[in-house]
ModelCIF file with pLDDT and N, C-alpha, C, O atoms, coordinates in Angstrom:
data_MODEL
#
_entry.id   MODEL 
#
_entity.id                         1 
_entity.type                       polymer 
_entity.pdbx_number_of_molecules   1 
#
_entity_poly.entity_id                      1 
_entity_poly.type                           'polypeptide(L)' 
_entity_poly.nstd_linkage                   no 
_entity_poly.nstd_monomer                   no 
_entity_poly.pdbx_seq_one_letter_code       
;(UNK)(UNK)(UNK)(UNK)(UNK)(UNK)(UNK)(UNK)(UNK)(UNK)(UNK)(UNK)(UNK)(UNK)(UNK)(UNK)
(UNK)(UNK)(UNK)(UNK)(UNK)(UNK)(UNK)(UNK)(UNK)(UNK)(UNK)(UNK)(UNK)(UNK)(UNK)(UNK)
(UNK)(UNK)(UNK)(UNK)(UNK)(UNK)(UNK)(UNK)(UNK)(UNK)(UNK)(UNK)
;
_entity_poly.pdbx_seq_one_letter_code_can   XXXXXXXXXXXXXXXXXXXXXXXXXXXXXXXXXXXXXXXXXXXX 
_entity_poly.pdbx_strand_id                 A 
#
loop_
_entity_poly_seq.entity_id 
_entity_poly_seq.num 
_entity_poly_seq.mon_id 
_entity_poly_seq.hetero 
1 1  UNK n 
1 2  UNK n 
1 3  UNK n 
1 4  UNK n 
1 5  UNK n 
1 6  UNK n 
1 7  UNK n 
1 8  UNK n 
1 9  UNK n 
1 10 UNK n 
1 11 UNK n 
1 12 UNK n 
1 13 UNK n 
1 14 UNK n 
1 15 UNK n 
1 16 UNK n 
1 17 UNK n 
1 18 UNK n 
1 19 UNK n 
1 20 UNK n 
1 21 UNK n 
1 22 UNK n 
1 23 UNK n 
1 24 UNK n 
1 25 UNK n 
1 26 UNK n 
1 27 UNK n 
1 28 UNK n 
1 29 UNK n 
1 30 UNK n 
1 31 UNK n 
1 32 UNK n 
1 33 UNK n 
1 34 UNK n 
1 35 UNK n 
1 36 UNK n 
1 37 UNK n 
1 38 UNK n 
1 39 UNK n 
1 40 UNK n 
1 41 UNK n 
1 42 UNK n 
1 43 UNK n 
1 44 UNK n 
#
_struct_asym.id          A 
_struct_asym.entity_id   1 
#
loop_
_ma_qa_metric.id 
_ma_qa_metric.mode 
_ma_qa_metric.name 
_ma_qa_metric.software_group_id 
_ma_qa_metric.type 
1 global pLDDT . pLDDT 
2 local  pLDDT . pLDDT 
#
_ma_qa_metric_global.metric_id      1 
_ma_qa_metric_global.metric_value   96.86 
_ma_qa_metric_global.model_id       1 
_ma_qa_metric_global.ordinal_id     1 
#
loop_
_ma_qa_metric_local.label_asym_id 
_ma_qa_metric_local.label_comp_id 
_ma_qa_metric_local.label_seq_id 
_ma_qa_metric_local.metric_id 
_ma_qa_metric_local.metric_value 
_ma_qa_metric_local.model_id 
_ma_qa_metric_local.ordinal_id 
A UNK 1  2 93.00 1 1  
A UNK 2  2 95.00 1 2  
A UNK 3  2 95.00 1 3  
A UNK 4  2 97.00 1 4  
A UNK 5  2 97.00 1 5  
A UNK 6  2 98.00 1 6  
A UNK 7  2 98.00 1 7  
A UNK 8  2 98.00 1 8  
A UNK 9  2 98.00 1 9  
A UNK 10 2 98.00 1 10 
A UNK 11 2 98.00 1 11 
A UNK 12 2 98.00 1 12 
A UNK 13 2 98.00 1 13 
A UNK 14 2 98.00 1 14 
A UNK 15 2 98.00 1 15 
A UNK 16 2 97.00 1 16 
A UNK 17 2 96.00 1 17 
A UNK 18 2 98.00 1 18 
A UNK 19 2 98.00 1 19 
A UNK 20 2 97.00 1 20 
A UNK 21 2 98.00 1 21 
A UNK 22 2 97.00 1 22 
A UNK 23 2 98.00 1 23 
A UNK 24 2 98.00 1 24 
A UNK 25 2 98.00 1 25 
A UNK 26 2 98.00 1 26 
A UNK 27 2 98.00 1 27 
A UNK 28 2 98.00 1 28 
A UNK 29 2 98.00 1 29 
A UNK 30 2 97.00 1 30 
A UNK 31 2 97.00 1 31 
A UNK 32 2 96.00 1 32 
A UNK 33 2 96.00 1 33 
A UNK 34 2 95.00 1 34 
A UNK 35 2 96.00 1 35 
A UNK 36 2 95.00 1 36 
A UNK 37 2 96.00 1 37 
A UNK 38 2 95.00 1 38 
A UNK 39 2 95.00 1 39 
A UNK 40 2 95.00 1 40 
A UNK 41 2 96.00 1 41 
A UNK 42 2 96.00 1 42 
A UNK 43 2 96.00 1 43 
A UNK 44 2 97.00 1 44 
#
loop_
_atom_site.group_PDB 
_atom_site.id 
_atom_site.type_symbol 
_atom_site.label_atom_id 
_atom_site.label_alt_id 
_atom_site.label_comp_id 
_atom_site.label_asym_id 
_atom_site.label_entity_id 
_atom_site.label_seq_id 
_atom_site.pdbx_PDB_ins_code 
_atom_site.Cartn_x 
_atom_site.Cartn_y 
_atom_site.Cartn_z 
_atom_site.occupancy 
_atom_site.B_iso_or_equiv 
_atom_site.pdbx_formal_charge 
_atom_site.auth_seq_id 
_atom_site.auth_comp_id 
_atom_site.auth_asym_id 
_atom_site.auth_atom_id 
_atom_site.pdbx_PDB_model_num 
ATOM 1   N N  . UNK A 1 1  ? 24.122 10.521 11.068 1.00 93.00 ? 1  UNK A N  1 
ATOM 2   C CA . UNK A 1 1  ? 22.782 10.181 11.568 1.00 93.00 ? 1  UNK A CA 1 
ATOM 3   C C  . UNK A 1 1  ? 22.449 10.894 12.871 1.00 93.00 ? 1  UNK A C  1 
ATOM 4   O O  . UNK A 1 1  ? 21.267 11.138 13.113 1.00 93.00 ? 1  UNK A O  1 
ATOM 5   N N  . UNK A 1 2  ? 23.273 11.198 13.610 1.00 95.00 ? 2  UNK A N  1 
ATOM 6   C CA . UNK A 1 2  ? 23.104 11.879 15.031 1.00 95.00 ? 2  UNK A CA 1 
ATOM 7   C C  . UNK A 1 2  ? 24.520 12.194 15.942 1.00 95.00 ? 2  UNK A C  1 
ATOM 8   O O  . UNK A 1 2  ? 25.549 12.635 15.430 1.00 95.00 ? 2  UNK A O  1 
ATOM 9   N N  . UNK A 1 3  ? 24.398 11.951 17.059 1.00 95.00 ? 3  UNK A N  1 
ATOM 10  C CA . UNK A 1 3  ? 24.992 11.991 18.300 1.00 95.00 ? 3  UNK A CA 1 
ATOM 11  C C  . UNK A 1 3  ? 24.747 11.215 19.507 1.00 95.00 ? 3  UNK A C  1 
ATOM 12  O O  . UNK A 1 3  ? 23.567 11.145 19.850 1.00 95.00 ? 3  UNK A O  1 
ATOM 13  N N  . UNK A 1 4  ? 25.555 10.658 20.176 1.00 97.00 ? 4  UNK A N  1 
ATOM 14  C CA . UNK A 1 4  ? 25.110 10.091 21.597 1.00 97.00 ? 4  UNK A CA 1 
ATOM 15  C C  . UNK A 1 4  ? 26.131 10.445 22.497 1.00 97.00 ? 4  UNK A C  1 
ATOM 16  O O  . UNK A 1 4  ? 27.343 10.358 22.303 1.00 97.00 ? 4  UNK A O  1 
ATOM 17  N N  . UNK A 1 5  ? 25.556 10.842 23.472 1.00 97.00 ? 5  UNK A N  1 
ATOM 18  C CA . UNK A 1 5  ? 26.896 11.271 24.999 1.00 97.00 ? 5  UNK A CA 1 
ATOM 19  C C  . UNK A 1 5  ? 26.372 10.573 26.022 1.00 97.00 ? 5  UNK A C  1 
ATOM 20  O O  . UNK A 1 5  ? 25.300 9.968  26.004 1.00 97.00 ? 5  UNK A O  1 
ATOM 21  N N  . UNK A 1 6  ? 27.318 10.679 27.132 1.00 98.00 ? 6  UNK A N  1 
ATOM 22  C CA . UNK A 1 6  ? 26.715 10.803 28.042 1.00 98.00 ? 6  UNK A CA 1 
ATOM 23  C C  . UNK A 1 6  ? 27.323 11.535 29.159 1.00 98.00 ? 6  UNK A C  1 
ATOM 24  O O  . UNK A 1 6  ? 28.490 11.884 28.981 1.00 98.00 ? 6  UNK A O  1 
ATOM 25  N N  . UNK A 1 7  ? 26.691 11.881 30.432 1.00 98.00 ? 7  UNK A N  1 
ATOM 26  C CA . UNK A 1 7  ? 26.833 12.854 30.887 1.00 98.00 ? 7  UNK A CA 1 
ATOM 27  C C  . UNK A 1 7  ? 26.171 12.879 32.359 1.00 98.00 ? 7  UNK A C  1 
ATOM 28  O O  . UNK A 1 7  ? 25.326 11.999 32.518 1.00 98.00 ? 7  UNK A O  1 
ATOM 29  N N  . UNK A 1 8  ? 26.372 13.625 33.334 1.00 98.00 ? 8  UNK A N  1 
ATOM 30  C CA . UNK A 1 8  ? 25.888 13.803 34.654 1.00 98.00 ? 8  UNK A CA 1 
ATOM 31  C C  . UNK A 1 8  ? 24.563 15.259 34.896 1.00 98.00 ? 8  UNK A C  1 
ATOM 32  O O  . UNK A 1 8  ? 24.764 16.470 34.804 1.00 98.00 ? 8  UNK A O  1 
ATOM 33  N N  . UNK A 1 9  ? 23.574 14.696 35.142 1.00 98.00 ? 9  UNK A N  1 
ATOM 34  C CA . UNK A 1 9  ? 22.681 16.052 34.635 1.00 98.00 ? 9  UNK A CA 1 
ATOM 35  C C  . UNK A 1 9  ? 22.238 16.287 36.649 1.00 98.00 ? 9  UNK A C  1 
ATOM 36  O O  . UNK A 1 9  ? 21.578 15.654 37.473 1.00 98.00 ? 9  UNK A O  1 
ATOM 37  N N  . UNK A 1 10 ? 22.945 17.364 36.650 1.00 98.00 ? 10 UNK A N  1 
ATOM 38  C CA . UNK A 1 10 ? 23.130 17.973 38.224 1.00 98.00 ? 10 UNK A CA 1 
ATOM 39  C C  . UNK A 1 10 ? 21.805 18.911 37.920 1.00 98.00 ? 10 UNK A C  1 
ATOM 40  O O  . UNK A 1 10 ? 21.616 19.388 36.801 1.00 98.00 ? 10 UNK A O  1 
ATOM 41  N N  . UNK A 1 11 ? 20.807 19.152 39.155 1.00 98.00 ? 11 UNK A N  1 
ATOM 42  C CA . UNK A 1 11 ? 19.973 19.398 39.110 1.00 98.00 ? 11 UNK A CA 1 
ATOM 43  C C  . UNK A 1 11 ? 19.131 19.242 40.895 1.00 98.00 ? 11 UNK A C  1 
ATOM 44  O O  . UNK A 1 11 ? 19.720 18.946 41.935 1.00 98.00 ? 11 UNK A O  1 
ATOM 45  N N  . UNK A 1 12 ? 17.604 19.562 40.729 1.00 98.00 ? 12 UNK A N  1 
ATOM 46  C CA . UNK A 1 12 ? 16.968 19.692 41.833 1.00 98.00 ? 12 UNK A CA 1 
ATOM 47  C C  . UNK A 1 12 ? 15.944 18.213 42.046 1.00 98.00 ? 12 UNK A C  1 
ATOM 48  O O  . UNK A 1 12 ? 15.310 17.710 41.119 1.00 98.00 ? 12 UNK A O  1 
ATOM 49  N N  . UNK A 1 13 ? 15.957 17.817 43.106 1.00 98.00 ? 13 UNK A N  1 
ATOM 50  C CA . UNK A 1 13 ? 14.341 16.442 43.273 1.00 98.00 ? 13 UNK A CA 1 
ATOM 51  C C  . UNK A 1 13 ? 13.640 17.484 44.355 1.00 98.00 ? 13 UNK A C  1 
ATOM 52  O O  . UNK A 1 13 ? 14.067 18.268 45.202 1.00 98.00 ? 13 UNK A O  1 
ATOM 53  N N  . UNK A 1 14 ? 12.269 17.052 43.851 1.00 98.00 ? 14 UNK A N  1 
ATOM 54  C CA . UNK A 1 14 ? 11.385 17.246 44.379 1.00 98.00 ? 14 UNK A CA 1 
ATOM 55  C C  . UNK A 1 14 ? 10.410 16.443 44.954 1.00 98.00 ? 14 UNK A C  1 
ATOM 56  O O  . UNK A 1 14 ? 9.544  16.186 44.117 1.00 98.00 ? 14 UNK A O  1 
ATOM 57  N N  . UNK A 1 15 ? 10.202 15.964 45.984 1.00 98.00 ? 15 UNK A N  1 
ATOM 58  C CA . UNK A 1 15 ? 9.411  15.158 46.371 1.00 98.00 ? 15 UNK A CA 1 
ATOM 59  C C  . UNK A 1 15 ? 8.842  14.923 47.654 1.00 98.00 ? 15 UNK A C  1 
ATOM 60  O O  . UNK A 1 15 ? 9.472  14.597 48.660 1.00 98.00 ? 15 UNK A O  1 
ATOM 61  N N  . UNK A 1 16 ? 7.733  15.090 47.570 1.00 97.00 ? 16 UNK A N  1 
ATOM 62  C CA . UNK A 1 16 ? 7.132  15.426 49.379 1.00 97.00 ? 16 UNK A CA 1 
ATOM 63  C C  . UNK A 1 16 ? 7.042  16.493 49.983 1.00 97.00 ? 16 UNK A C  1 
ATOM 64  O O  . UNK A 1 16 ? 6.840  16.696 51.180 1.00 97.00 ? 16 UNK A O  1 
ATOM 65  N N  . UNK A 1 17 ? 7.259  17.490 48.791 1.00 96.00 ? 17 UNK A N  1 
ATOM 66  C CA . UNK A 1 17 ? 7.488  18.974 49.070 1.00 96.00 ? 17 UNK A CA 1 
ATOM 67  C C  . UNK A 1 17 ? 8.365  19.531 49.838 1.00 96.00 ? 17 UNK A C  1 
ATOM 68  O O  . UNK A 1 17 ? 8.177  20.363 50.725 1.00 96.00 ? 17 UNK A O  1 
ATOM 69  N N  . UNK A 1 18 ? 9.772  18.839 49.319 1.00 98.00 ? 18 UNK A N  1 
ATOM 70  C CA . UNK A 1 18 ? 11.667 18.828 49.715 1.00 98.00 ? 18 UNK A CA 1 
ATOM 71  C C  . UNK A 1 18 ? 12.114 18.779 48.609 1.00 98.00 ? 18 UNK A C  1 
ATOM 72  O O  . UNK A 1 18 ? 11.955 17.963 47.701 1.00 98.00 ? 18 UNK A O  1 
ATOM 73  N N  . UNK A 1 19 ? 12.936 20.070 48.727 1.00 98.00 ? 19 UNK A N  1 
ATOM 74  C CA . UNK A 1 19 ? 13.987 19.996 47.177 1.00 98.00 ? 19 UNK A CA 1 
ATOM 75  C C  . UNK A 1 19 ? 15.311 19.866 47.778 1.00 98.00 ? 19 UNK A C  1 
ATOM 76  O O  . UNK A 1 19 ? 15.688 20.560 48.721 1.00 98.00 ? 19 UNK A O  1 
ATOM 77  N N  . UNK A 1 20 ? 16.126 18.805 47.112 1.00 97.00 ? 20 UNK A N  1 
ATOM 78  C CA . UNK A 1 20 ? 17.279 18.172 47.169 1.00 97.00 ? 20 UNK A CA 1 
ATOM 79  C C  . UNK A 1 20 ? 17.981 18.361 45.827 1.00 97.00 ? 20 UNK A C  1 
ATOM 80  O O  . UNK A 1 20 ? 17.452 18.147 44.736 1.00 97.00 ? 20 UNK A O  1 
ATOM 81  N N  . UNK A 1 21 ? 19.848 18.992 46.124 1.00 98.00 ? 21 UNK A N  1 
ATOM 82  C CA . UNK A 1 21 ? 19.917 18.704 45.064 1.00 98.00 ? 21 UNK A CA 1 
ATOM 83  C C  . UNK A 1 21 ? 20.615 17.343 44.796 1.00 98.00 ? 21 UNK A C  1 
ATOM 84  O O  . UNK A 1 21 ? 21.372 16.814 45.611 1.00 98.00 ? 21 UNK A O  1 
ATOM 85  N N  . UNK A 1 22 ? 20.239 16.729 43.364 1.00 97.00 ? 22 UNK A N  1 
ATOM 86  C CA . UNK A 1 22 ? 20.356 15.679 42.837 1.00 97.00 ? 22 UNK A CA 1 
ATOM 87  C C  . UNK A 1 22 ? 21.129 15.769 41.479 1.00 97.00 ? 22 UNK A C  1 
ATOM 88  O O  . UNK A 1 22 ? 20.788 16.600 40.637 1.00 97.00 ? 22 UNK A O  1 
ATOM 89  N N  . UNK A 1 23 ? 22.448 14.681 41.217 1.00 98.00 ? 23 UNK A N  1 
ATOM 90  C CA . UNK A 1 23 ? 23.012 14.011 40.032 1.00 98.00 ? 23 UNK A CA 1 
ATOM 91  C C  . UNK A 1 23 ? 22.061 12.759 39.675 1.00 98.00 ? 23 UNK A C  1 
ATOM 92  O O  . UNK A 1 23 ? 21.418 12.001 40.402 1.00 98.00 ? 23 UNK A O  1 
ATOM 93  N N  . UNK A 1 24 ? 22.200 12.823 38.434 1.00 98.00 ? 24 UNK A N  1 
ATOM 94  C CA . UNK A 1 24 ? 21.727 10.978 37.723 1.00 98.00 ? 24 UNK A CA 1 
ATOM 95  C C  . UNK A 1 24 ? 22.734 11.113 36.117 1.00 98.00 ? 24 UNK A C  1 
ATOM 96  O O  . UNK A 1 24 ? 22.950 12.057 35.357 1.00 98.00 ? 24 UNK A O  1 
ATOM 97  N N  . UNK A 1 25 ? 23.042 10.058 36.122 1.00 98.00 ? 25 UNK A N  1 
ATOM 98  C CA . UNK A 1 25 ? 23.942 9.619  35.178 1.00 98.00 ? 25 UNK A CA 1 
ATOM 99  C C  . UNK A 1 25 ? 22.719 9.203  33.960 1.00 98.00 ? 25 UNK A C  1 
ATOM 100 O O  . UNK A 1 25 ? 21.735 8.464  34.007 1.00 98.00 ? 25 UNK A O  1 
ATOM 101 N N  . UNK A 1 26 ? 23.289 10.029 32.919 1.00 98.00 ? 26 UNK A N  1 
ATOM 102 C CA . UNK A 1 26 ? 22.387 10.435 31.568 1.00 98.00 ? 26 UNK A CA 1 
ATOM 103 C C  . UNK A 1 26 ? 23.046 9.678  30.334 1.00 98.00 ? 26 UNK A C  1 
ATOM 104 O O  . UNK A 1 26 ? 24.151 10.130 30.034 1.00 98.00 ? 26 UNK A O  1 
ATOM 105 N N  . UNK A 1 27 ? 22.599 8.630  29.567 1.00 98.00 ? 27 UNK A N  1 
ATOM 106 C CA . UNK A 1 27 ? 22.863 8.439  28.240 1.00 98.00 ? 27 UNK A CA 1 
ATOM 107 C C  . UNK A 1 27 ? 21.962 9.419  27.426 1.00 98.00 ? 27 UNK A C  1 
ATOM 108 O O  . UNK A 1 27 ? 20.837 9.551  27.907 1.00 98.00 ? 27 UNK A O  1 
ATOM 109 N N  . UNK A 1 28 ? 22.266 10.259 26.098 1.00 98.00 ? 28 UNK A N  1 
ATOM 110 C CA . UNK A 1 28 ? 21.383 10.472 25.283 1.00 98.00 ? 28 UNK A CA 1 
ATOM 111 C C  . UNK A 1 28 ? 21.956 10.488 23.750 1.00 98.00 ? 28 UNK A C  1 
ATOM 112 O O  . UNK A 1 28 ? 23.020 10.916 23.301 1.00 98.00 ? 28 UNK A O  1 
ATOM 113 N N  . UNK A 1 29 ? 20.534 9.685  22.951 1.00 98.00 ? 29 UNK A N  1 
ATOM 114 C CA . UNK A 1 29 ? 21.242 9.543  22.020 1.00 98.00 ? 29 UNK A CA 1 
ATOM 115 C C  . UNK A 1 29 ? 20.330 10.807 20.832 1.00 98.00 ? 29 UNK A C  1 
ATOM 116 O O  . UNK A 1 29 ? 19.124 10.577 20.753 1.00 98.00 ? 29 UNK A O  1 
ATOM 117 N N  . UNK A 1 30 ? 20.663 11.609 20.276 1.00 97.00 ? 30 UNK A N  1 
ATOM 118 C CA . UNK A 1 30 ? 19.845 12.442 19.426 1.00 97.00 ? 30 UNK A CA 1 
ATOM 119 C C  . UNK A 1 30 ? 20.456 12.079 18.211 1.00 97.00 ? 30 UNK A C  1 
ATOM 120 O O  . UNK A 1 30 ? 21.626 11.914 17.864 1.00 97.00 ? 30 UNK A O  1 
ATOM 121 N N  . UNK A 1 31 ? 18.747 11.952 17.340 1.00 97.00 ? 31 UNK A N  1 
ATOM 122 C CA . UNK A 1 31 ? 18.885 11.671 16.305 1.00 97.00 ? 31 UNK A CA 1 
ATOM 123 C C  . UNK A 1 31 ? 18.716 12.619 15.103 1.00 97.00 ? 31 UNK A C  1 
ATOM 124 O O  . UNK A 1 31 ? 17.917 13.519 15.362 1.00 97.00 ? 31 UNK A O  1 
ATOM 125 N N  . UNK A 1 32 ? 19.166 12.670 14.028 1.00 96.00 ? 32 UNK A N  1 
ATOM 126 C CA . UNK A 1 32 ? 19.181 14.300 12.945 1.00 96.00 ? 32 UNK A CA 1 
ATOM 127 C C  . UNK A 1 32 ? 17.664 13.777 12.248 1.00 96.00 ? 32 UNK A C  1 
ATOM 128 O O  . UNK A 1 32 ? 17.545 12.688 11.687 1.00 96.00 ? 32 UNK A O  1 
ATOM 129 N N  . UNK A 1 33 ? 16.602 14.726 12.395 1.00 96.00 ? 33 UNK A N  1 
ATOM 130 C CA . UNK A 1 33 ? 15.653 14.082 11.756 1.00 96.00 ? 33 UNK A CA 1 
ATOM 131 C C  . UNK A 1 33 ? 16.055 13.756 9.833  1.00 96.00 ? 33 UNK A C  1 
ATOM 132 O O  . UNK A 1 33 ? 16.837 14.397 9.131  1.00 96.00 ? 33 UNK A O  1 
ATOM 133 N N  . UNK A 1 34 ? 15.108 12.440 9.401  1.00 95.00 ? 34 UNK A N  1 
ATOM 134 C CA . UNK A 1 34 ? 15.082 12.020 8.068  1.00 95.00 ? 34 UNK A CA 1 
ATOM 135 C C  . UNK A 1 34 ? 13.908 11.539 7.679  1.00 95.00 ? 34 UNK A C  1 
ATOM 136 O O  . UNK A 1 34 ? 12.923 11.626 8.413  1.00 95.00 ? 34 UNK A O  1 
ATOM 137 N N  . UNK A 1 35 ? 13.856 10.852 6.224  1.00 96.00 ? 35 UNK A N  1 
ATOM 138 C CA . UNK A 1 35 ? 12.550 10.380 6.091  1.00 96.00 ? 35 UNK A CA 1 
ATOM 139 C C  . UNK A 1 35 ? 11.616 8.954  6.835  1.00 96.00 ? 35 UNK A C  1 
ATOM 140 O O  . UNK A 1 35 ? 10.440 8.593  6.870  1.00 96.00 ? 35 UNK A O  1 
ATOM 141 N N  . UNK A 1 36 ? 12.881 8.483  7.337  1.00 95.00 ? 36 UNK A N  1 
ATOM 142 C CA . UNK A 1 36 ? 13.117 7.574  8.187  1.00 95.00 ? 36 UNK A CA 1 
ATOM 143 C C  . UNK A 1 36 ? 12.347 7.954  9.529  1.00 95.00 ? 36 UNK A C  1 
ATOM 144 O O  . UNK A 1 36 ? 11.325 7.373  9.894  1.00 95.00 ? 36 UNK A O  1 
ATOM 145 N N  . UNK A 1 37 ? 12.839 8.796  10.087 1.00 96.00 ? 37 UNK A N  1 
ATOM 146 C CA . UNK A 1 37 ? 12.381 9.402  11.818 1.00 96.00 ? 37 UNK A CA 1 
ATOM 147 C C  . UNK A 1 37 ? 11.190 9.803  11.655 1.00 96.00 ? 37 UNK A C  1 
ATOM 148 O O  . UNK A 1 37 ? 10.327 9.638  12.517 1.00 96.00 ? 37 UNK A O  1 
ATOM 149 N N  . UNK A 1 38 ? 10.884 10.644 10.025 1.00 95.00 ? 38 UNK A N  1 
ATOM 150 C CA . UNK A 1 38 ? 9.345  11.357 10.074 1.00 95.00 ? 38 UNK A CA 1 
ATOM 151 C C  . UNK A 1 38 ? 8.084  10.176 9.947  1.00 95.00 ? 38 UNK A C  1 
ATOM 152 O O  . UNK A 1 38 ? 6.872  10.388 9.946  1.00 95.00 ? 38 UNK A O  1 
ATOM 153 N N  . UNK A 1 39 ? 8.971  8.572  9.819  1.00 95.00 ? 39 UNK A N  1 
ATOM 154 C CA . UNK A 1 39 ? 7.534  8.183  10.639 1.00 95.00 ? 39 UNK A CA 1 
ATOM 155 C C  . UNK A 1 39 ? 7.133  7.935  11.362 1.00 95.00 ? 39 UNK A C  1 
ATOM 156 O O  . UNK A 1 39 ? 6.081  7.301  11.445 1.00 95.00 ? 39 UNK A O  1 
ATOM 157 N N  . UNK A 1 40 ? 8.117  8.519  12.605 1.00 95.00 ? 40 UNK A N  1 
ATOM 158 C CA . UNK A 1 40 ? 7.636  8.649  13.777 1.00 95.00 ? 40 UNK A CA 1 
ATOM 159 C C  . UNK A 1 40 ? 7.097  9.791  14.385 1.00 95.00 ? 40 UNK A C  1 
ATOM 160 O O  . UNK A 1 40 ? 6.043  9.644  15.003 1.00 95.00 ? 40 UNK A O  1 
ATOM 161 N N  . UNK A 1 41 ? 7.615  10.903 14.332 1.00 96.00 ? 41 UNK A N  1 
ATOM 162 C CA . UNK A 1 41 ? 7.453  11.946 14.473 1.00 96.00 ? 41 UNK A CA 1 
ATOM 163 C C  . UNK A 1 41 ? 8.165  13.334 13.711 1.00 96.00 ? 41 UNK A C  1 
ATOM 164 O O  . UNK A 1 41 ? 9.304  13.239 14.166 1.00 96.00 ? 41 UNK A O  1 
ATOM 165 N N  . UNK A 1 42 ? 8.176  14.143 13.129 1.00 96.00 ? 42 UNK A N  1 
ATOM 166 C CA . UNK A 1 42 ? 8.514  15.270 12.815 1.00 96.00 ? 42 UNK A CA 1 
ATOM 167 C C  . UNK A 1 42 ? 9.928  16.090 13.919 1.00 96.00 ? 42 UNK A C  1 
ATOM 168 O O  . UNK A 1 42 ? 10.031 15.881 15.128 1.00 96.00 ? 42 UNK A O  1 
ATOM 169 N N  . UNK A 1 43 ? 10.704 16.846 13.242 1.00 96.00 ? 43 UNK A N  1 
ATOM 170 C CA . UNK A 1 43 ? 11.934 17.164 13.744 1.00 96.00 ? 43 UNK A CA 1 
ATOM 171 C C  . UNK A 1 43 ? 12.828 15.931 14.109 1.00 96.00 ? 43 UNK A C  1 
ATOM 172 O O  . UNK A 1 43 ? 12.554 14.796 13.720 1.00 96.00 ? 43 UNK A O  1 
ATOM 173 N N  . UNK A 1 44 ? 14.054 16.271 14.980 1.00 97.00 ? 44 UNK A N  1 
ATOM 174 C CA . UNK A 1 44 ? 14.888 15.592 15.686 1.00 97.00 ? 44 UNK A CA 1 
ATOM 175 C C  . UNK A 1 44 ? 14.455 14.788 16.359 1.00 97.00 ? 44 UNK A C  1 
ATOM 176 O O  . UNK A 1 44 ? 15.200 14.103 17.061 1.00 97.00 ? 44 UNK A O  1 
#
């Protein structure tokens, strides 16, 4: 049906016109599209 990880997504914040870099701790779960998912939306 899919995949789920999770993971640390290291990266930039922006805010107030200051870039910091920033971690946040990421669940994601991806799903394999089916006929099921397409009634939500189309693809993955």
């Amino acid at each position: 049906s899919g995949v789920e990880f999770t993971a640390i997504a290291e990266g930039v914040c922006t805010l107030k016109g200051v870039n910091k870099p920033t971690k946040a701790k990421i669940s994601v779960k991806y799903i394999l599209e089916s006929d099921a998912t397409r009634k939500r939306a189309a693809g993955d």
